[in-house]
PDB file of N, CA and C in Angstrom:
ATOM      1  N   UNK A   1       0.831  -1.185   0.000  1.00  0.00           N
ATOM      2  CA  UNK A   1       0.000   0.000   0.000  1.00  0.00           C
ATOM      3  C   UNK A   1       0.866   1.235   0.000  1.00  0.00           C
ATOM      4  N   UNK A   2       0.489   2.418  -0.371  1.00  0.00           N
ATOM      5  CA  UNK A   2       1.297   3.419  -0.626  1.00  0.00           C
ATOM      6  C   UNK A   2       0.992   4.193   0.777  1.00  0.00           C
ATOM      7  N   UNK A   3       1.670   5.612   0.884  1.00  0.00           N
ATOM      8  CA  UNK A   3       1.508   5.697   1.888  1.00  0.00           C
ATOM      9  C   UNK A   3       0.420   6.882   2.196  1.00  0.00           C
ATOM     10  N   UNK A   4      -0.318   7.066   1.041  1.00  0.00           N
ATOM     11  CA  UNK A   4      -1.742   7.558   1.197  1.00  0.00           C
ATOM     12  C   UNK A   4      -2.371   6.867   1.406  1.00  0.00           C
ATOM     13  N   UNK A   5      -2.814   5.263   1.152  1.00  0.00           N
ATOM     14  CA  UNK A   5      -3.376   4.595   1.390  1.00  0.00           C
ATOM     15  C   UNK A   5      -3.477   4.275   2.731  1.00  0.00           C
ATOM     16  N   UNK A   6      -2.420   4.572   3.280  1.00  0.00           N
ATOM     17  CA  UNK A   6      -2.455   3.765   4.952  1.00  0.00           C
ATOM     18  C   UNK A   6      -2.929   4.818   5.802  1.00  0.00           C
ATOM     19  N   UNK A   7      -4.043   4.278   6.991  1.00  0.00           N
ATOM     20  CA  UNK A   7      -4.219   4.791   8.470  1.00  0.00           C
ATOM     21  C   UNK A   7      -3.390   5.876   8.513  1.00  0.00           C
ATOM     22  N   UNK A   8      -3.974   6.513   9.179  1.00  0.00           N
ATOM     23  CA  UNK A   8      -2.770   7.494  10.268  1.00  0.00           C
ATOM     24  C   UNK A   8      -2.152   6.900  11.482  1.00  0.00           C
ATOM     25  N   UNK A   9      -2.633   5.627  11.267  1.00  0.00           N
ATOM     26  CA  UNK A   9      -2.150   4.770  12.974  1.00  0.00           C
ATOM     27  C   UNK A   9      -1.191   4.136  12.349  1.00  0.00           C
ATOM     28  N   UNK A  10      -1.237   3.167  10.888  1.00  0.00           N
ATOM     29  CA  UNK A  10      -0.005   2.855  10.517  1.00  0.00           C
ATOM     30  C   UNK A  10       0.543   3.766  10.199  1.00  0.00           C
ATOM     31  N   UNK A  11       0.677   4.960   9.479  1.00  0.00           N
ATOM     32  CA  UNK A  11       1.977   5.443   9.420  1.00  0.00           C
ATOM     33  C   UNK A  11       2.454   5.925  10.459  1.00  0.00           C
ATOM     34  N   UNK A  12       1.824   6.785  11.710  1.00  0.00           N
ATOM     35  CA  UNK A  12       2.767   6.260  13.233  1.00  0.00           C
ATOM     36  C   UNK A  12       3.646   5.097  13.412  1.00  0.00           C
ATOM     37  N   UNK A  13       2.889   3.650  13.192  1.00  0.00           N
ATOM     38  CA  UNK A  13       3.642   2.808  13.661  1.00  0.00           C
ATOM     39  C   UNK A  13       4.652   2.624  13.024  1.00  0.00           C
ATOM     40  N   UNK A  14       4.766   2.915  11.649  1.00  0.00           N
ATOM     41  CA  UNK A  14       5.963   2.380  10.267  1.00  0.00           C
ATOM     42  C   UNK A  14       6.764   3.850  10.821  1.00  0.00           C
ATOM     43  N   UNK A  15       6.838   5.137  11.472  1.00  0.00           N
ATOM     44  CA  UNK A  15       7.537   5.937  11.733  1.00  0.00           C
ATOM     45  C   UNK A  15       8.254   5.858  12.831  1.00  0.00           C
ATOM     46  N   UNK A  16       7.126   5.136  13.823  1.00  0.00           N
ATOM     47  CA  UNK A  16       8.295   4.652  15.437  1.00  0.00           C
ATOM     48  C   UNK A  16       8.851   3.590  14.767  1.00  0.00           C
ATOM     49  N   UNK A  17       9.000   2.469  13.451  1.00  0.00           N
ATOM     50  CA  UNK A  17       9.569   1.445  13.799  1.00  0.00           C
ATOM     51  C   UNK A  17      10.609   1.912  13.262  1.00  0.00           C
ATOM     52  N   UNK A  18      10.758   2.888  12.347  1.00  0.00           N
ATOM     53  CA  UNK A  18      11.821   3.578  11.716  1.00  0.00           C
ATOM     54  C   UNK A  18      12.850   3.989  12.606  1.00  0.00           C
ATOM     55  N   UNK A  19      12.085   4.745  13.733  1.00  0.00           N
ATOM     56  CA  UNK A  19      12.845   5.615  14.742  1.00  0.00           C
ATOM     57  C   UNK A  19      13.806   4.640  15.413  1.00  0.00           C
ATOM     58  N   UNK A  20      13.263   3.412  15.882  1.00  0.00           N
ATOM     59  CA  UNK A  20      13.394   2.296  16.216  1.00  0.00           C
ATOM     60  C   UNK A  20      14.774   2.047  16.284  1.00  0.00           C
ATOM     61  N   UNK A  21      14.636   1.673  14.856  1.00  0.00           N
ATOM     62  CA  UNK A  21      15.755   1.268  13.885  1.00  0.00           C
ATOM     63  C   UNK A  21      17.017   2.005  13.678  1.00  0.00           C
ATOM     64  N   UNK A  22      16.620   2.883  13.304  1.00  0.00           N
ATOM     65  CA  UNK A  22      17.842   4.215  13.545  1.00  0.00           C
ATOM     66  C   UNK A  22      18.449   4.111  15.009  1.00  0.00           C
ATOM     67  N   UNK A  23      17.604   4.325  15.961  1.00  0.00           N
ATOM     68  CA  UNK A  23      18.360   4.019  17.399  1.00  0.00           C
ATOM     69  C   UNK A  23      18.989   2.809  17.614  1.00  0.00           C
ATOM     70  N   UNK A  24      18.815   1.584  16.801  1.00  0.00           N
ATOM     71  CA  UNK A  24      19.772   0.670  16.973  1.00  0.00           C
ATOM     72  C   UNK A  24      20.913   0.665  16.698  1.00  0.00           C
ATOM     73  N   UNK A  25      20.783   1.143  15.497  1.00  0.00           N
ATOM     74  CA  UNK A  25      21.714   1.163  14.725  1.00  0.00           C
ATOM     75  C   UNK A  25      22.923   2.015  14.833  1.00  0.00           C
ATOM     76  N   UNK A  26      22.325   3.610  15.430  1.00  0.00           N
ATOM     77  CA  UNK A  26      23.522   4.390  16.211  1.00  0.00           C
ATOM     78  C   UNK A  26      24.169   3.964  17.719  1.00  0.00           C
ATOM     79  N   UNK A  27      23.119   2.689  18.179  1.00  0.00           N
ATOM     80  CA  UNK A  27      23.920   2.703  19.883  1.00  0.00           C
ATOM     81  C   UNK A  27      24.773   0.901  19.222  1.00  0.00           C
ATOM     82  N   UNK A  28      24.323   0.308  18.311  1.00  0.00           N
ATOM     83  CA  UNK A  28      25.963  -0.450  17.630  1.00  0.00           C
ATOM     84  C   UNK A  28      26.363   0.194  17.031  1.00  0.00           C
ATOM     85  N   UNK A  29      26.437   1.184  16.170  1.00  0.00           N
ATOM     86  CA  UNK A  29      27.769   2.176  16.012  1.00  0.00           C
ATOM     87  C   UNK A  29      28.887   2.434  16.838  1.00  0.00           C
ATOM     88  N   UNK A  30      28.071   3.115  18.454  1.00  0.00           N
ATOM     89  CA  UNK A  30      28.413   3.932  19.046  1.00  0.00           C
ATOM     90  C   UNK A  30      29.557   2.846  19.917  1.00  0.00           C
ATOM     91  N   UNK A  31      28.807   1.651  20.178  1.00  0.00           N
ATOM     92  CA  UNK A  31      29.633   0.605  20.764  1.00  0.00           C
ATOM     93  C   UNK A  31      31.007   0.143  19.716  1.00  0.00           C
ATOM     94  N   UNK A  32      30.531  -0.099  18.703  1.00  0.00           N
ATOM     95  CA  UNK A  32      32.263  -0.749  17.769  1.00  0.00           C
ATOM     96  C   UNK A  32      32.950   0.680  17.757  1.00  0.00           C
ATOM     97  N   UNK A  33      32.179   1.935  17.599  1.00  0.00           N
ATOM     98  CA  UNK A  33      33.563   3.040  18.068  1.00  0.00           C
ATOM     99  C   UNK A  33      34.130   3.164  19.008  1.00  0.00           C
ATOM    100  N   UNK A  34      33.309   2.862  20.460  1.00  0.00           N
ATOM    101  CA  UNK A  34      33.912   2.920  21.587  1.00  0.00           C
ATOM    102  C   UNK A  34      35.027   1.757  21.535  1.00  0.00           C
ATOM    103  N   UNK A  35      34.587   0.496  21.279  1.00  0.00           N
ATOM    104  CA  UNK A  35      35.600  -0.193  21.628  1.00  0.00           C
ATOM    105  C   UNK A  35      36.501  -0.424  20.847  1.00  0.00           C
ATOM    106  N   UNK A  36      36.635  -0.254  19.604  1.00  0.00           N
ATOM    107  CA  UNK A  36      37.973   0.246  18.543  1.00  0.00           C
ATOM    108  C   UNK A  36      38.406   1.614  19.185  1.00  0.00           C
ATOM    109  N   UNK A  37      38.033   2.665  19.333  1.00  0.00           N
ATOM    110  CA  UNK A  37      38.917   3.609  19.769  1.00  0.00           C
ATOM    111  C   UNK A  37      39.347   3.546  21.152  1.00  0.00           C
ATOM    112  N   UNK A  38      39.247   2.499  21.773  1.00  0.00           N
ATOM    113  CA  UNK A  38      39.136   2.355  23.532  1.00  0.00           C
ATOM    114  C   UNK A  38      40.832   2.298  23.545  1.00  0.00           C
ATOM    115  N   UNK A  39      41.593   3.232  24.374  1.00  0.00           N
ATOM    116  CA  UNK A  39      43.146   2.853  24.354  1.00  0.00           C
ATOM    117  C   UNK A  39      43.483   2.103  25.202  1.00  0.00           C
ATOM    118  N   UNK A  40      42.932   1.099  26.218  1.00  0.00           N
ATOM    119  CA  UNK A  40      43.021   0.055  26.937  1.00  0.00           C
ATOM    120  C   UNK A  40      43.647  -0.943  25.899  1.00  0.00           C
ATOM    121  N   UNK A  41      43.413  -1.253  24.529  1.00  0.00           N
ATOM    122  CA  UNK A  41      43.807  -2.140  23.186  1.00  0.00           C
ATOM    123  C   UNK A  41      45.466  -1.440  22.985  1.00  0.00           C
ATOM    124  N   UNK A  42      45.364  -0.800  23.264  1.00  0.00           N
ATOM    125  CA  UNK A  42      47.044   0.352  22.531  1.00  0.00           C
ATOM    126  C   UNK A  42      47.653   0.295  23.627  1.00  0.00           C
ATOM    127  N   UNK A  43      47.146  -0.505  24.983  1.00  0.00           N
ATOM    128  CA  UNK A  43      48.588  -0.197  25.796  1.00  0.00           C
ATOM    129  C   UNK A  43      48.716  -1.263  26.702  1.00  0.00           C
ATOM    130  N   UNK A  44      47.663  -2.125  26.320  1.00  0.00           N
ATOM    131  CA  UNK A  44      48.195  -3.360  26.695  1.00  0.00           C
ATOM    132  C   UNK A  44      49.791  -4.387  26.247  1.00  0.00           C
ATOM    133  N   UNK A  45      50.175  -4.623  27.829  1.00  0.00           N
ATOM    134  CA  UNK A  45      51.752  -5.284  27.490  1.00  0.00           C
ATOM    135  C   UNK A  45      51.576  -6.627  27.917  1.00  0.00           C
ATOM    136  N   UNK A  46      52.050  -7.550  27.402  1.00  0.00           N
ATOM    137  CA  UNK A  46      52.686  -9.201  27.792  1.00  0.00           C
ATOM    138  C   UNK A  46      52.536  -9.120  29.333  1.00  0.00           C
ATOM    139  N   UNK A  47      52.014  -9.970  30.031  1.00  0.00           N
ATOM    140  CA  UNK A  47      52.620  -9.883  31.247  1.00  0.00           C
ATOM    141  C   UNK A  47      54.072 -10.782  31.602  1.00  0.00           C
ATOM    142  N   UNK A  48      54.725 -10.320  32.706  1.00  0.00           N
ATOM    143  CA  UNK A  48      56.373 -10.657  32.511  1.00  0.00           C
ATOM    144  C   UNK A  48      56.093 -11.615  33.361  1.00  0.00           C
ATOM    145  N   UNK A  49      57.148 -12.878  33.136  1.00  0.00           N
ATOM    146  CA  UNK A  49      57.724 -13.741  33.488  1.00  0.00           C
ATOM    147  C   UNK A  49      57.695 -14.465  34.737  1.00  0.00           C
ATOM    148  N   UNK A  50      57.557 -13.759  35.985  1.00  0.00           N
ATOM    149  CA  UNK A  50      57.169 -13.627  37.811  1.00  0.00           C
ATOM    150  C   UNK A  50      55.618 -14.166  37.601  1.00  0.00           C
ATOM    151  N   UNK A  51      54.583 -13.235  36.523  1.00  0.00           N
ATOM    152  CA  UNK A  51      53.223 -13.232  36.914  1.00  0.00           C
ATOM    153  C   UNK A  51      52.923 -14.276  35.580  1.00  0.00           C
ATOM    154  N   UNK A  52      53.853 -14.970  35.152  1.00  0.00           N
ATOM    155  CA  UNK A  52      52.947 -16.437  34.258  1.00  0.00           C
ATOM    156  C   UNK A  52      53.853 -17.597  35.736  1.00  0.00           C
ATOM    157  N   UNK A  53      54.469 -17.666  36.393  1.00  0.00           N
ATOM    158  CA  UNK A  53      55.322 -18.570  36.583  1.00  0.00           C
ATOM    159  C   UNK A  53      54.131 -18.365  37.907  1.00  0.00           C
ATOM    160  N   UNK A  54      53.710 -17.250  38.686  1.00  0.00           N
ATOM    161  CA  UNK A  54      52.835 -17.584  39.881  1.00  0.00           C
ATOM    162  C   UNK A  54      51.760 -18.508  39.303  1.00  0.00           C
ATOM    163  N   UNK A  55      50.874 -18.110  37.481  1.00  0.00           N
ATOM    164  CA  UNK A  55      50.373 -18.307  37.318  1.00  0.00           C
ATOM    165  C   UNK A  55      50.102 -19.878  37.309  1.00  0.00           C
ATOM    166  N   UNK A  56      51.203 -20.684  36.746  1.00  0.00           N
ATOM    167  CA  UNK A  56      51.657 -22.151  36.553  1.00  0.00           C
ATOM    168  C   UNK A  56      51.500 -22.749  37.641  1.00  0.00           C
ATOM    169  N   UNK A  57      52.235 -21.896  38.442  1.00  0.00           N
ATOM    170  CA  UNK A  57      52.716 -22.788  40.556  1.00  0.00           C
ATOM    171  C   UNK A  57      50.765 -22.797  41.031  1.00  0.00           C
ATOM    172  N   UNK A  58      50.244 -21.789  40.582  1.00  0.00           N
ATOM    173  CA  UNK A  58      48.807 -21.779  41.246  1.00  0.00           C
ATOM    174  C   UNK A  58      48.067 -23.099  41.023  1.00  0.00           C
ATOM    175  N   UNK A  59      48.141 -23.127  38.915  1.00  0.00           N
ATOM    176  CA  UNK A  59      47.568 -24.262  38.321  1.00  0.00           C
ATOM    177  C   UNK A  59      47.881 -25.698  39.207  1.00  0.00           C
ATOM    178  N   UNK A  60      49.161 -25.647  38.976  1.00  0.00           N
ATOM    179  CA  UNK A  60      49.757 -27.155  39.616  1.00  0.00           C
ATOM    180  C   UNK A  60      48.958 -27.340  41.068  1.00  0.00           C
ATOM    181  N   UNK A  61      49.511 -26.663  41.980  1.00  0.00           N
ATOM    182  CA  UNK A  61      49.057 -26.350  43.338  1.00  0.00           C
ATOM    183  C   UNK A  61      47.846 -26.853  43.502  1.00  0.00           C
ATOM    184  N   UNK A  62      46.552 -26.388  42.472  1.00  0.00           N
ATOM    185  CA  UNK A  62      45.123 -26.401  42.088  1.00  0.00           C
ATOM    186  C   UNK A  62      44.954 -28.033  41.735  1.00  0.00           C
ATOM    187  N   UNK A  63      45.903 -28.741  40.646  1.00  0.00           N
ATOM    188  CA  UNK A  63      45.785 -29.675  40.278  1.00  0.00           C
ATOM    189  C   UNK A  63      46.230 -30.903  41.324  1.00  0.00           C
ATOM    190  N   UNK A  64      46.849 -30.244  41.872  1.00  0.00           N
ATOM    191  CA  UNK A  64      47.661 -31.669  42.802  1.00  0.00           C
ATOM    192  C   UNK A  64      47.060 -31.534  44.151  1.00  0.00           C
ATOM    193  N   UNK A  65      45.974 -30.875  44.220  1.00  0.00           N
ATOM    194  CA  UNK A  65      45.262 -30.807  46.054  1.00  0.00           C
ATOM    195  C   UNK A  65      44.906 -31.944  46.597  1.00  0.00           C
ATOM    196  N   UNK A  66      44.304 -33.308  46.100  1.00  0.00           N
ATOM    197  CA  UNK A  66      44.188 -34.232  45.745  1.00  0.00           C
ATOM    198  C   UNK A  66      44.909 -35.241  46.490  1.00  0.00           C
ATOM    199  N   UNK A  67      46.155 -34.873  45.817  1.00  0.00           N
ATOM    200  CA  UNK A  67      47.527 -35.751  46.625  1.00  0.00           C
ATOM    201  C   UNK A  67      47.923 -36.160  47.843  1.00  0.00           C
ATOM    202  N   UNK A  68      47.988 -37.539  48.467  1.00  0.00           N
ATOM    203  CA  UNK A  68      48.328 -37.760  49.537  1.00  0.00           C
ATOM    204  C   UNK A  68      49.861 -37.855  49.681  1.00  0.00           C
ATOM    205  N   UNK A  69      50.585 -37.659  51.128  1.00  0.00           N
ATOM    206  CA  UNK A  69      51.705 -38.157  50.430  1.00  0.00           C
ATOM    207  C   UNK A  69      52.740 -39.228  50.605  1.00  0.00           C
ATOM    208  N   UNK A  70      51.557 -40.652  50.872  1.00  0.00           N
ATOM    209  CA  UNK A  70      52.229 -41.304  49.680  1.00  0.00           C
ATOM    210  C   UNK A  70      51.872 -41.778  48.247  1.00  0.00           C
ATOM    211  N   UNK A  71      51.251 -40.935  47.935  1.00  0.00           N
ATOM    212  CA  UNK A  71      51.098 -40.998  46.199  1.00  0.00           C
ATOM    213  C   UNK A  71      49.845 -41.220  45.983  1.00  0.00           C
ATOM    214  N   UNK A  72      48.642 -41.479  46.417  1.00  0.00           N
ATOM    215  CA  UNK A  72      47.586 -41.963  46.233  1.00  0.00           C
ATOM    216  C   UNK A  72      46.723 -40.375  46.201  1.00  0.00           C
ATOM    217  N   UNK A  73      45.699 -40.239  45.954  1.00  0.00           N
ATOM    218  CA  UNK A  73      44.764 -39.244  45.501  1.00  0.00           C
ATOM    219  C   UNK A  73      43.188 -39.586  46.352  1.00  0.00           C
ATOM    220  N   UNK A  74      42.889 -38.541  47.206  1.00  0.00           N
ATOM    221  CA  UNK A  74      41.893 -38.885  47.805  1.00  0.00           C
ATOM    222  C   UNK A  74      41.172 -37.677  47.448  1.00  0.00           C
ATOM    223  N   UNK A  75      39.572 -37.845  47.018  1.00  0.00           N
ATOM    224  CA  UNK A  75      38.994 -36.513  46.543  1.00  0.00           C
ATOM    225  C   UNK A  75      37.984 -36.088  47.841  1.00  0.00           C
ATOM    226  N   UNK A  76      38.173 -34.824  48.293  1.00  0.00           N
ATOM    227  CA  UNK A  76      38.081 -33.809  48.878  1.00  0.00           C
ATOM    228  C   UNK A  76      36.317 -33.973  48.901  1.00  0.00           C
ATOM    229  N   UNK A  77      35.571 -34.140  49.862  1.00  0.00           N
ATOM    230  CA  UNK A  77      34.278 -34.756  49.760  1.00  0.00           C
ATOM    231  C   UNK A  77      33.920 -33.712  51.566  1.00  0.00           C
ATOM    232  N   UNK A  78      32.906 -33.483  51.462  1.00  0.00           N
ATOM    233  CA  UNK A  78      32.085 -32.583  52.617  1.00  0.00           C
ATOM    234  C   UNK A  78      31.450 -33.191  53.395  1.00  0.00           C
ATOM    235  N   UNK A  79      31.663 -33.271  55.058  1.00  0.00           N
ATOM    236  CA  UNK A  79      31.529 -34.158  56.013  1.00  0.00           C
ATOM    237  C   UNK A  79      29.984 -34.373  55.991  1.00  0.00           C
ATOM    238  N   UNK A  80      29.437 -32.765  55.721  1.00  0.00           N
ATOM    239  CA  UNK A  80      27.935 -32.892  56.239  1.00  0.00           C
ATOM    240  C   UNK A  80      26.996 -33.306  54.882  1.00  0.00           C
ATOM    241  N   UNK A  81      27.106 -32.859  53.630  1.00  0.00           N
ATOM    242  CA  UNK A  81      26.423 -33.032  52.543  1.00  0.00           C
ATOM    243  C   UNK A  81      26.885 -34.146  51.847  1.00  0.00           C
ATOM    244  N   UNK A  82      28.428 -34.987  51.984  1.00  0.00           N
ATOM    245  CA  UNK A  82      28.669 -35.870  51.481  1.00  0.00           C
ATOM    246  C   UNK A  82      29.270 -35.812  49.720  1.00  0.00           C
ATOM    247  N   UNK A  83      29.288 -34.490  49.530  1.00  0.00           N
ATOM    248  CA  UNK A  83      29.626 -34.479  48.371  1.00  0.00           C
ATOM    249  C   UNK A  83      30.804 -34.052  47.710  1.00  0.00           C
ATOM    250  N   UNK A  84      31.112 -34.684  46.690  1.00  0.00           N
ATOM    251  CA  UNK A  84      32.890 -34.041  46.066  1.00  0.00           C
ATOM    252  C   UNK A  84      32.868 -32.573  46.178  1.00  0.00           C
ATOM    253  N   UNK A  85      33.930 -31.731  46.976  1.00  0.00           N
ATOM    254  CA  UNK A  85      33.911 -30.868  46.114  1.00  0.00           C
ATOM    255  C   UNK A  85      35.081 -30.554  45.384  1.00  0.00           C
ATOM    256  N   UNK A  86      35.008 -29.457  44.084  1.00  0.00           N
ATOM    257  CA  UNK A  86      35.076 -29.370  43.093  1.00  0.00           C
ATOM    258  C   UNK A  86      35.281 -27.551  42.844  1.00  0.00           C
ATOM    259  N   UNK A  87      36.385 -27.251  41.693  1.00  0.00           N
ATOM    260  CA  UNK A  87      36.322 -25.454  41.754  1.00  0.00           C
ATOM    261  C   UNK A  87      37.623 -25.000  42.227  1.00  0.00           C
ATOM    262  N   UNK A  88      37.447 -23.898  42.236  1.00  0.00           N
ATOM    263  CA  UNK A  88      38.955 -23.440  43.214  1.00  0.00           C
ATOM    264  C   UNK A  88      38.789 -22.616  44.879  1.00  0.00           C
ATOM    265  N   UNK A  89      37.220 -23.136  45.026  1.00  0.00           N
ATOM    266  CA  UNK A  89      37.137 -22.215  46.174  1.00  0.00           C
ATOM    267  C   UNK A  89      38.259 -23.267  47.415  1.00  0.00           C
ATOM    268  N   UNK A  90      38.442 -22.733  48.356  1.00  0.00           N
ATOM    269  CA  UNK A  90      39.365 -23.030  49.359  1.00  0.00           C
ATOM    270  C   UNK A  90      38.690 -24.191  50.439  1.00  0.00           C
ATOM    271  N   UNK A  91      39.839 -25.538  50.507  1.00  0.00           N
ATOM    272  CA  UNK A  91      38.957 -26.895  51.106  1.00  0.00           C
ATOM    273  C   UNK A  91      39.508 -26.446  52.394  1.00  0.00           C
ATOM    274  N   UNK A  92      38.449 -26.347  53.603  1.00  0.00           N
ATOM    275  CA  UNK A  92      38.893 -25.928  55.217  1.00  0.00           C
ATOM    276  C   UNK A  92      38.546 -27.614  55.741  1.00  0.00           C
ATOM    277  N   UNK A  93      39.088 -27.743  56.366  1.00  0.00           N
ATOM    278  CA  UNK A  93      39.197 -28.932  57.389  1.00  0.00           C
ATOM    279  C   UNK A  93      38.131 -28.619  58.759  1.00  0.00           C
ATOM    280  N   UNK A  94      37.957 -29.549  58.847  1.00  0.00           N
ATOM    281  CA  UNK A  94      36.912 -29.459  60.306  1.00  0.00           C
ATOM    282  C   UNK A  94      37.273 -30.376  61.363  1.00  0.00           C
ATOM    283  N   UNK A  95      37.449 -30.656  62.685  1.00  0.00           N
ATOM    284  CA  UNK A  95      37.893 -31.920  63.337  1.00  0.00           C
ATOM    285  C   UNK A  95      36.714 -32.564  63.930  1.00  0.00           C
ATOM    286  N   UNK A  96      36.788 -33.505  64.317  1.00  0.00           N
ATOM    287  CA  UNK A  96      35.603 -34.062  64.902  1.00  0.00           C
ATOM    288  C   UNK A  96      35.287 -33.534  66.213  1.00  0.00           C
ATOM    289  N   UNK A  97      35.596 -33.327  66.823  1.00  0.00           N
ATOM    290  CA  UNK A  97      35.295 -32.477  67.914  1.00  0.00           C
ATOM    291  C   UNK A  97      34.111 -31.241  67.912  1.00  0.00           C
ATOM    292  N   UNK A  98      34.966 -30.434  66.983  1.00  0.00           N
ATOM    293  CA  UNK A  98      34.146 -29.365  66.288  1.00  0.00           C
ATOM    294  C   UNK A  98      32.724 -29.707  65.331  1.00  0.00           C
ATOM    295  N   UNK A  99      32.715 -31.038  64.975  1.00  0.00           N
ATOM    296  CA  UNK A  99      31.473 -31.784  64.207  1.00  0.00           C
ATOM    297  C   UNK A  99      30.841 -31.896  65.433  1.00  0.00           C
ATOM    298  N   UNK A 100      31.000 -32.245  66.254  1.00  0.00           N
ATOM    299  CA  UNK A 100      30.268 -33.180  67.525  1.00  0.00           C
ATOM    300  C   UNK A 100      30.017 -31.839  67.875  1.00  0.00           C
ATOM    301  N   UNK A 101      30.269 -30.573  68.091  1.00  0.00           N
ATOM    302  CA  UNK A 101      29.945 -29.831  69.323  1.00  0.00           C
ATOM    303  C   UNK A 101      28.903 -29.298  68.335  1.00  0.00           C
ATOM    304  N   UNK A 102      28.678 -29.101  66.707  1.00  0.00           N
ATOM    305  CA  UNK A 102      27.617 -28.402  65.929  1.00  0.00           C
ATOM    306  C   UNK A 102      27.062 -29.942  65.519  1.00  0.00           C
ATOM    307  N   UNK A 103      26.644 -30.844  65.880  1.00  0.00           N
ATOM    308  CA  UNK A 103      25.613 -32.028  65.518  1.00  0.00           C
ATOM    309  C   UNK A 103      24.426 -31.532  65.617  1.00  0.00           C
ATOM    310  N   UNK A 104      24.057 -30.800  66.481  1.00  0.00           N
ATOM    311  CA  UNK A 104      22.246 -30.100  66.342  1.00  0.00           C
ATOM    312  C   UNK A 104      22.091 -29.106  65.444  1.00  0.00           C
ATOM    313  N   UNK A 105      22.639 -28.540  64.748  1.00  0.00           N
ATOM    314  CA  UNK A 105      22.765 -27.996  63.233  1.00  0.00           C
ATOM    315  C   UNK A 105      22.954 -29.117  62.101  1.00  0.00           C
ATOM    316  N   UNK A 106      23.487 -29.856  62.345  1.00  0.00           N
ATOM    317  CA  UNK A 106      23.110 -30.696  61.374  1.00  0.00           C
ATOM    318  C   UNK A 106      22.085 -31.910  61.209  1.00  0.00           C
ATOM    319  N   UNK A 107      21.423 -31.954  59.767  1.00  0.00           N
ATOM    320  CA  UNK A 107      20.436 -32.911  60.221  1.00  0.00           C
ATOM    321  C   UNK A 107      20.343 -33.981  59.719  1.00  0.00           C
ATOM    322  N   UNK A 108      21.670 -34.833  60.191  1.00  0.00           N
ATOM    323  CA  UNK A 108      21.406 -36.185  59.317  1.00  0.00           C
ATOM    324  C   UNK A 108      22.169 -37.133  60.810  1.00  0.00           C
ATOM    325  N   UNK A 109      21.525 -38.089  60.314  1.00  0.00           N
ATOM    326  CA  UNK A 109      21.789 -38.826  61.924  1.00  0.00           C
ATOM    327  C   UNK A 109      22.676 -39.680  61.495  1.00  0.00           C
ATOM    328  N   UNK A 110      23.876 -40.445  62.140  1.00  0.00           N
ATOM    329  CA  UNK A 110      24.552 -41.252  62.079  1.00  0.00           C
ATOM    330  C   UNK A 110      24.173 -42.372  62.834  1.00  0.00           C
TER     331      UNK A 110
END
């Protein structure tokens, strides 16, 4: 239909979808300029030698938690839920003592 033919309600709507459109199209503009002209890209350096070698000792460290030592691998499992855990968050130890004195917080019976 031409655009005498149409409503005055469609050509509102065919004018916001226009508007629409145009606003997309300038805020991805506006983003690939920002981040091509961003100088965070122009001054980034290698990191040196100290901060890949912590990086490695961490990995290993991470990989070998596992390890008993005499050589065997026991996986790291949670007194109260029973389950592996898994990740890099930090494994804390608990003693039995400290289990026994919080047993009424926990609710599984032995």
């Amino acid at each position: 239909r031409t655009r005498a033919q149409q409503s005055q309600e469609e050509r509102d709507d065919g004018r916001r979808q226009d508007r629409e459109a145009r606003r997309r199209k300038r805020s991805v503009d506006d983003t690939r300029d920002s981040v091509f002209n961003d100088n965070c890209f122009h001054t980034l350096n290698p990191p040196d030698e100290n901060f890949k070698k912590s990086l490695v000792m961490k990995a290993i460290k991470q990989a070998i938690r596992t390890k008993r030592p005499n050589g065997t691998h026991q996986a790291t499992v949670c007194v109260v839920c029973d389950r592996v855990i898994i990740g890099e968050e930090k494994v804390c130890n608990i003693s039995t003592e400290r289990l026994e004195e919080n047993r009424h917080r926990i609710s599984v019976v032995a």
